[in-house]
Protein backbone atom coordinates (compact mmCIF):
# COMPACT_ATOMS: atom_id res chain seq x y z
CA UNK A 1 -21.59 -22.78 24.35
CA UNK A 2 -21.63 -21.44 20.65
CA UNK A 3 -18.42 -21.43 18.38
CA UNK A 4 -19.83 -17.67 17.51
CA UNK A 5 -19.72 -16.38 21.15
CA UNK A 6 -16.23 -17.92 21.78
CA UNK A 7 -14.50 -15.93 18.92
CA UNK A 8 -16.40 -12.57 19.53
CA UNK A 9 -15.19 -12.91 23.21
CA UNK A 10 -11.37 -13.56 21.82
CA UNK A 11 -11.66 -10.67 19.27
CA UNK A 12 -13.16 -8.14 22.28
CA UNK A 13 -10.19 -9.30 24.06
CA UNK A 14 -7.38 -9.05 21.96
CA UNK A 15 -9.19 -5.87 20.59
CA UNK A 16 -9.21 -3.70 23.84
CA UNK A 17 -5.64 -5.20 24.60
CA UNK A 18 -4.29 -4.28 21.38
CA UNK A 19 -5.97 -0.74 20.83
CA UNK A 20 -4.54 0.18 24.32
CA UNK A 21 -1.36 -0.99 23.73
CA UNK A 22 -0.97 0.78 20.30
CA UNK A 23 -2.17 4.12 22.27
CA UNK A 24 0.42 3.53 24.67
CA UNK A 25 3.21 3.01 22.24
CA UNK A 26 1.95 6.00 20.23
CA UNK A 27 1.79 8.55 22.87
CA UNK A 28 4.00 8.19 26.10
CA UNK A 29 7.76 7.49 25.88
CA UNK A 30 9.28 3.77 28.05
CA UNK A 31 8.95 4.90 31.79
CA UNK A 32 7.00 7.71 31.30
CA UNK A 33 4.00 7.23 33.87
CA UNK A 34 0.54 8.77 34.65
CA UNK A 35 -1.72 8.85 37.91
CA UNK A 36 -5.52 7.54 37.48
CA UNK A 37 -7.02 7.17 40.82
CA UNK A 38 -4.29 8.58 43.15
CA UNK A 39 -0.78 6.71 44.01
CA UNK A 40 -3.01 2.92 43.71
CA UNK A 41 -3.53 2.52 39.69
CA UNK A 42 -1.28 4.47 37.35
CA UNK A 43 -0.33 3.87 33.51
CA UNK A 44 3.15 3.21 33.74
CA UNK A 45 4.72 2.13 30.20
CA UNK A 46 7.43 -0.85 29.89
CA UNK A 47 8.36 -3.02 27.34
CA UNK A 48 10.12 -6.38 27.84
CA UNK A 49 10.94 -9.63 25.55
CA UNK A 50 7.84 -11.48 26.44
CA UNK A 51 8.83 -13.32 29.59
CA UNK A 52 7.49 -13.44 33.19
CA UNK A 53 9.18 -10.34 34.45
CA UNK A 54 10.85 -9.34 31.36
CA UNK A 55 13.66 -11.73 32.05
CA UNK A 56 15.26 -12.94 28.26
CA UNK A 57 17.54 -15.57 26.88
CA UNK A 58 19.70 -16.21 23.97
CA UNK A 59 19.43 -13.01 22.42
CA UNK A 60 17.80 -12.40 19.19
CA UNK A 61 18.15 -16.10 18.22
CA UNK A 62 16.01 -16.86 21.91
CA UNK A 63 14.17 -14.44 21.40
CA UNK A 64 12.86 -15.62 18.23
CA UNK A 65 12.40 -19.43 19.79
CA UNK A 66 10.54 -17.98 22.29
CA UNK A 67 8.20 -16.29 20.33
CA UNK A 68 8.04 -19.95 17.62
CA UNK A 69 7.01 -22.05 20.80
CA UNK A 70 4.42 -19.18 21.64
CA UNK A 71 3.08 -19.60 18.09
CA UNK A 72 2.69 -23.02 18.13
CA UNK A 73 0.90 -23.08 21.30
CA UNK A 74 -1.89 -20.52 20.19
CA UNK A 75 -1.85 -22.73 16.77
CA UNK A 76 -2.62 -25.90 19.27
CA UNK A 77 -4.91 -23.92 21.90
CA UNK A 78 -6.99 -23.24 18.38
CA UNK A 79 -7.74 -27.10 18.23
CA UNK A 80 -7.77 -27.64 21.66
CA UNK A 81 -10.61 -24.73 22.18
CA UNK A 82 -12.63 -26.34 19.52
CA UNK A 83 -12.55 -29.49 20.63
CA UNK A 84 -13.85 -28.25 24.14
CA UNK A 85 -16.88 -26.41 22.53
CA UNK A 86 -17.42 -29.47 20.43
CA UNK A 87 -17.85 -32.29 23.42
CA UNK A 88 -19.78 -29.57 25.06
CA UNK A 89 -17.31 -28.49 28.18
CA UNK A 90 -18.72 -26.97 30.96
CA UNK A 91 -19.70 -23.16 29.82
CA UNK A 92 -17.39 -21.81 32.75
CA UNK A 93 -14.39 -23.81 31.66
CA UNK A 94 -15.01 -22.75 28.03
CA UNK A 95 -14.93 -18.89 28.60
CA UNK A 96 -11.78 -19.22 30.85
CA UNK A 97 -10.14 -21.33 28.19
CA UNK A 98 -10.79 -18.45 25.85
CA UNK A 99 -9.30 -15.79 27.76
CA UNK A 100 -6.32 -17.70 28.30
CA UNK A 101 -6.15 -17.77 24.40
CA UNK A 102 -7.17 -14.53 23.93
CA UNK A 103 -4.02 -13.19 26.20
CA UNK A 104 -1.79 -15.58 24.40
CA UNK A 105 -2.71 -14.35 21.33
CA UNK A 106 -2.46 -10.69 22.61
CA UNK A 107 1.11 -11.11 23.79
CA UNK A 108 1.99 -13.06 20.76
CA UNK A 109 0.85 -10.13 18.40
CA UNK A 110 3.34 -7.89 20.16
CA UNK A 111 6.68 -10.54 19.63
CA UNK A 112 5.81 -11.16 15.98
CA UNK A 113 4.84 -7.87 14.78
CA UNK A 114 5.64 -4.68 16.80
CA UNK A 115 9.30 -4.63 15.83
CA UNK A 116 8.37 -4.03 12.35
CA UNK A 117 4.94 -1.69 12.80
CA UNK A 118 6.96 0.69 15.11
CA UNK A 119 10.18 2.17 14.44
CA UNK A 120 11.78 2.85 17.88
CA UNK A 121 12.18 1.37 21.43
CA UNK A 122 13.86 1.83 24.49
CA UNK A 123 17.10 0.02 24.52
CA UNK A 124 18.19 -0.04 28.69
CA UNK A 125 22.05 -0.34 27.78
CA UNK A 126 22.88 2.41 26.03
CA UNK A 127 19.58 4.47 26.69
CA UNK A 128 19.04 4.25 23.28
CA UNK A 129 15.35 6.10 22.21
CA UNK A 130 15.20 7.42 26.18
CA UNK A 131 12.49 9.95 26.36
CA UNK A 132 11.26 9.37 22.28
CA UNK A 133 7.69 8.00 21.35
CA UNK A 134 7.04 5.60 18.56
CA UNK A 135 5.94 6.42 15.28
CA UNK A 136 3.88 4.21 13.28
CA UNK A 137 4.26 2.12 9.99
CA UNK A 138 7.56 4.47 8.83
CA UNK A 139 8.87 1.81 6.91
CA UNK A 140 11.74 1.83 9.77
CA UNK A 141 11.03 -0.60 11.99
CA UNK A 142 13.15 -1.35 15.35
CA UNK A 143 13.00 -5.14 14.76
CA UNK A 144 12.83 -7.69 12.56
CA UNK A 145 9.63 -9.97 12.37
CA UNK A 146 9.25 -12.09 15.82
CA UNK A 147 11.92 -9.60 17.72
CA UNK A 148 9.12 -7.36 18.64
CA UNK A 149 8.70 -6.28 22.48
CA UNK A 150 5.43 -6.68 24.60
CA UNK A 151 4.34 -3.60 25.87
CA UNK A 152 3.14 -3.40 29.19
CA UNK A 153 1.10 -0.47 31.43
CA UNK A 154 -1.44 -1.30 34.16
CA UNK A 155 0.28 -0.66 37.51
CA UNK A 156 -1.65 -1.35 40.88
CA UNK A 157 1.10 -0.46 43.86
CA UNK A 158 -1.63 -0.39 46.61
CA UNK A 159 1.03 -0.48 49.30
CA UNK A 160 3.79 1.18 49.33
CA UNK A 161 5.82 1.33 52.56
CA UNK A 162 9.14 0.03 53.90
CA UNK A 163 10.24 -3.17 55.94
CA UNK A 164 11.00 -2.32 59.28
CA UNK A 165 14.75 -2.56 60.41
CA UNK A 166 14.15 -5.75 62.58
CA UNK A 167 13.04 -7.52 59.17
CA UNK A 168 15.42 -10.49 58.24
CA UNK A 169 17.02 -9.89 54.85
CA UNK A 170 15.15 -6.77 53.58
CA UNK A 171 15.01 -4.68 57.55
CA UNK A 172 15.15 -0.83 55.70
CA UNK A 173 14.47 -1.83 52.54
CA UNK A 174 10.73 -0.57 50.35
CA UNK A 175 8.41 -2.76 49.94
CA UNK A 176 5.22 -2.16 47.56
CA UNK A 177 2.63 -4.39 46.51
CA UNK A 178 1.41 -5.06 43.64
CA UNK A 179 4.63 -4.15 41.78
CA UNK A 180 4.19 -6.08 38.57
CA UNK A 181 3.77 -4.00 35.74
CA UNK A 182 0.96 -5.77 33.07
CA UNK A 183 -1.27 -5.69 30.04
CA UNK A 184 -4.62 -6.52 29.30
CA UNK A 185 -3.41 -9.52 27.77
CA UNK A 186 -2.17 -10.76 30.62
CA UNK A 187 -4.95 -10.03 32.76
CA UNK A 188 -7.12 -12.03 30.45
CA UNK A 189 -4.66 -15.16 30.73
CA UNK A 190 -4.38 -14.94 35.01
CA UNK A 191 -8.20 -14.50 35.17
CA UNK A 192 -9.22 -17.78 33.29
CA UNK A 193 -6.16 -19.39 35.26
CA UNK A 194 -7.31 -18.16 38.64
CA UNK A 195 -10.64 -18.98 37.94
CA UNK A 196 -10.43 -22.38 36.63
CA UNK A 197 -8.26 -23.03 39.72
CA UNK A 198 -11.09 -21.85 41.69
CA UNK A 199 -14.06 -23.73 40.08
CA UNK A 200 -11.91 -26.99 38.93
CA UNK A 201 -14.80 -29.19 41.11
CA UNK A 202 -17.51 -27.59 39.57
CA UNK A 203 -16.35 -27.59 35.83
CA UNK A 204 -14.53 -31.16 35.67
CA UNK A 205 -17.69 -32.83 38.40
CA UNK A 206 -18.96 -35.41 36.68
CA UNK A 207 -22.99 -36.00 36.69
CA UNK A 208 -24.69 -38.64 38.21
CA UNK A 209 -25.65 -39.93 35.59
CA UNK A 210 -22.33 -40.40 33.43
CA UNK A 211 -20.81 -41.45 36.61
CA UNK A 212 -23.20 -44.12 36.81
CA UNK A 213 -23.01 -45.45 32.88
CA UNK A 214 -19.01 -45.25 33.39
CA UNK A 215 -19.53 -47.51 36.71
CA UNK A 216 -21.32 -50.09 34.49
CA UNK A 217 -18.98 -50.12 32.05
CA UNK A 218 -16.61 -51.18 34.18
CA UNK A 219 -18.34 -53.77 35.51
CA UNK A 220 -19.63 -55.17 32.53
CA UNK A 221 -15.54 -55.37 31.07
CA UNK A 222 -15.02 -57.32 34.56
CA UNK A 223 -17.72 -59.85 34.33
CA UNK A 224 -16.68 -59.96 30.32
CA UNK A 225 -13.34 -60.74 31.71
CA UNK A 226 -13.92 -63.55 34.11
């Protein structure tokens, strides 16, 4: 597969993700949500520090490690995606591998940059900026640079019902499914997981015929050997 191909696929990614996430942040408040094909897919907008479930650590200081180690693993997948194009990985494995960058990358934009491009955010404690949407580029930001929040809107609750009362541990309680609140970015990055995980024969199978020269390399070390 082409170098060329590779990074237009990454920009389109991190493009789409990006533009939707800046329309997001410019025009509906944290929370606010909107209906697009009945109670199943709504844009519901969240922000969080750029963990799995918007769980944190360490506070600004974590935060910032969090988003270092980030940087230096889109800085490695950079090598690491060349060097799969350049020995000529299977095609499949090769697009995958680029959406998992192009999601990392995505998310990574957000933590490094979106505290100082926009000047407000919803602060949970205090309820600071409840019910306010984010201006753009007013010299003001609400972070520093890598203190910047991932924003997050796709929300798929297909089901939405409650357990019954017999239920161990949750009897009474609701229960929806899919809860998790996402991004395009992150989308990208569990496709080319899911799908790697899926096709792992097919991509890392070997041919016959570099099966067969690594079988008599072997035995040509053995008889070197004895």
């Amino acid at each position: 597969m082409k170098k060329q191909s590779v990074v237009l696929l990454i920009i389109a990614i991190v493009l789409i993700d990006q533009a939707l996430k800046f329309y997001v942040k410019l025009n509906m408040y944290a929370g606010e949500e909107h209906k697009i094909l009945g109670d199943w897919f709504r844009i519901h907008f969240v922000e969080n520090e750029g963990m799995a479930w918007g769980w944190k650590f360490g506070g600004e200081i974590g935060k910032a490690t969090l988003t270092i180690f980030r940087l230096v693993a889109v800085v490695w997948g950079t090598f690491l995606l060349g060097d799969f194009i350049k020995k000529k990985y299977h095609k499949g494995f090769i697009i995958c591998a680029a959406l998992i960058y192009a999601g990392a990358l995505g998310n990574l934009i957000d933590s490094m940059f979106y505290g100082l491009l926009f000047d407000s955010t919803y602060n949970p404690r205090n309820f600071q900026n409840a019910g306010v949407v984010a201006n753009l580029l007013t010299g003001k930001g609400y972070g520093s640079f890598l203190q910047g929040k991932v924003v997050d809107m796709l929300y798929f609750p297909i089901i939405q019902s409650t357990y019954p009362s017999w239920f161990p541990f949750w009897g009474g309680e609701r229960f929806e499914f899919f809860s998790p609140v996402f991004n395009i970015a992150d989308a990208s990055i569990s496709c080319g997981v899911i799908i790697i995980f899926i096709f792992q024969g097919k991509y890392f199978k070997k041919s016959k015929k570099e099966e067969s020269s690594t079988d008599n390399s072997i035995q040509e070390e053995q008889m070197a050997k004895e």
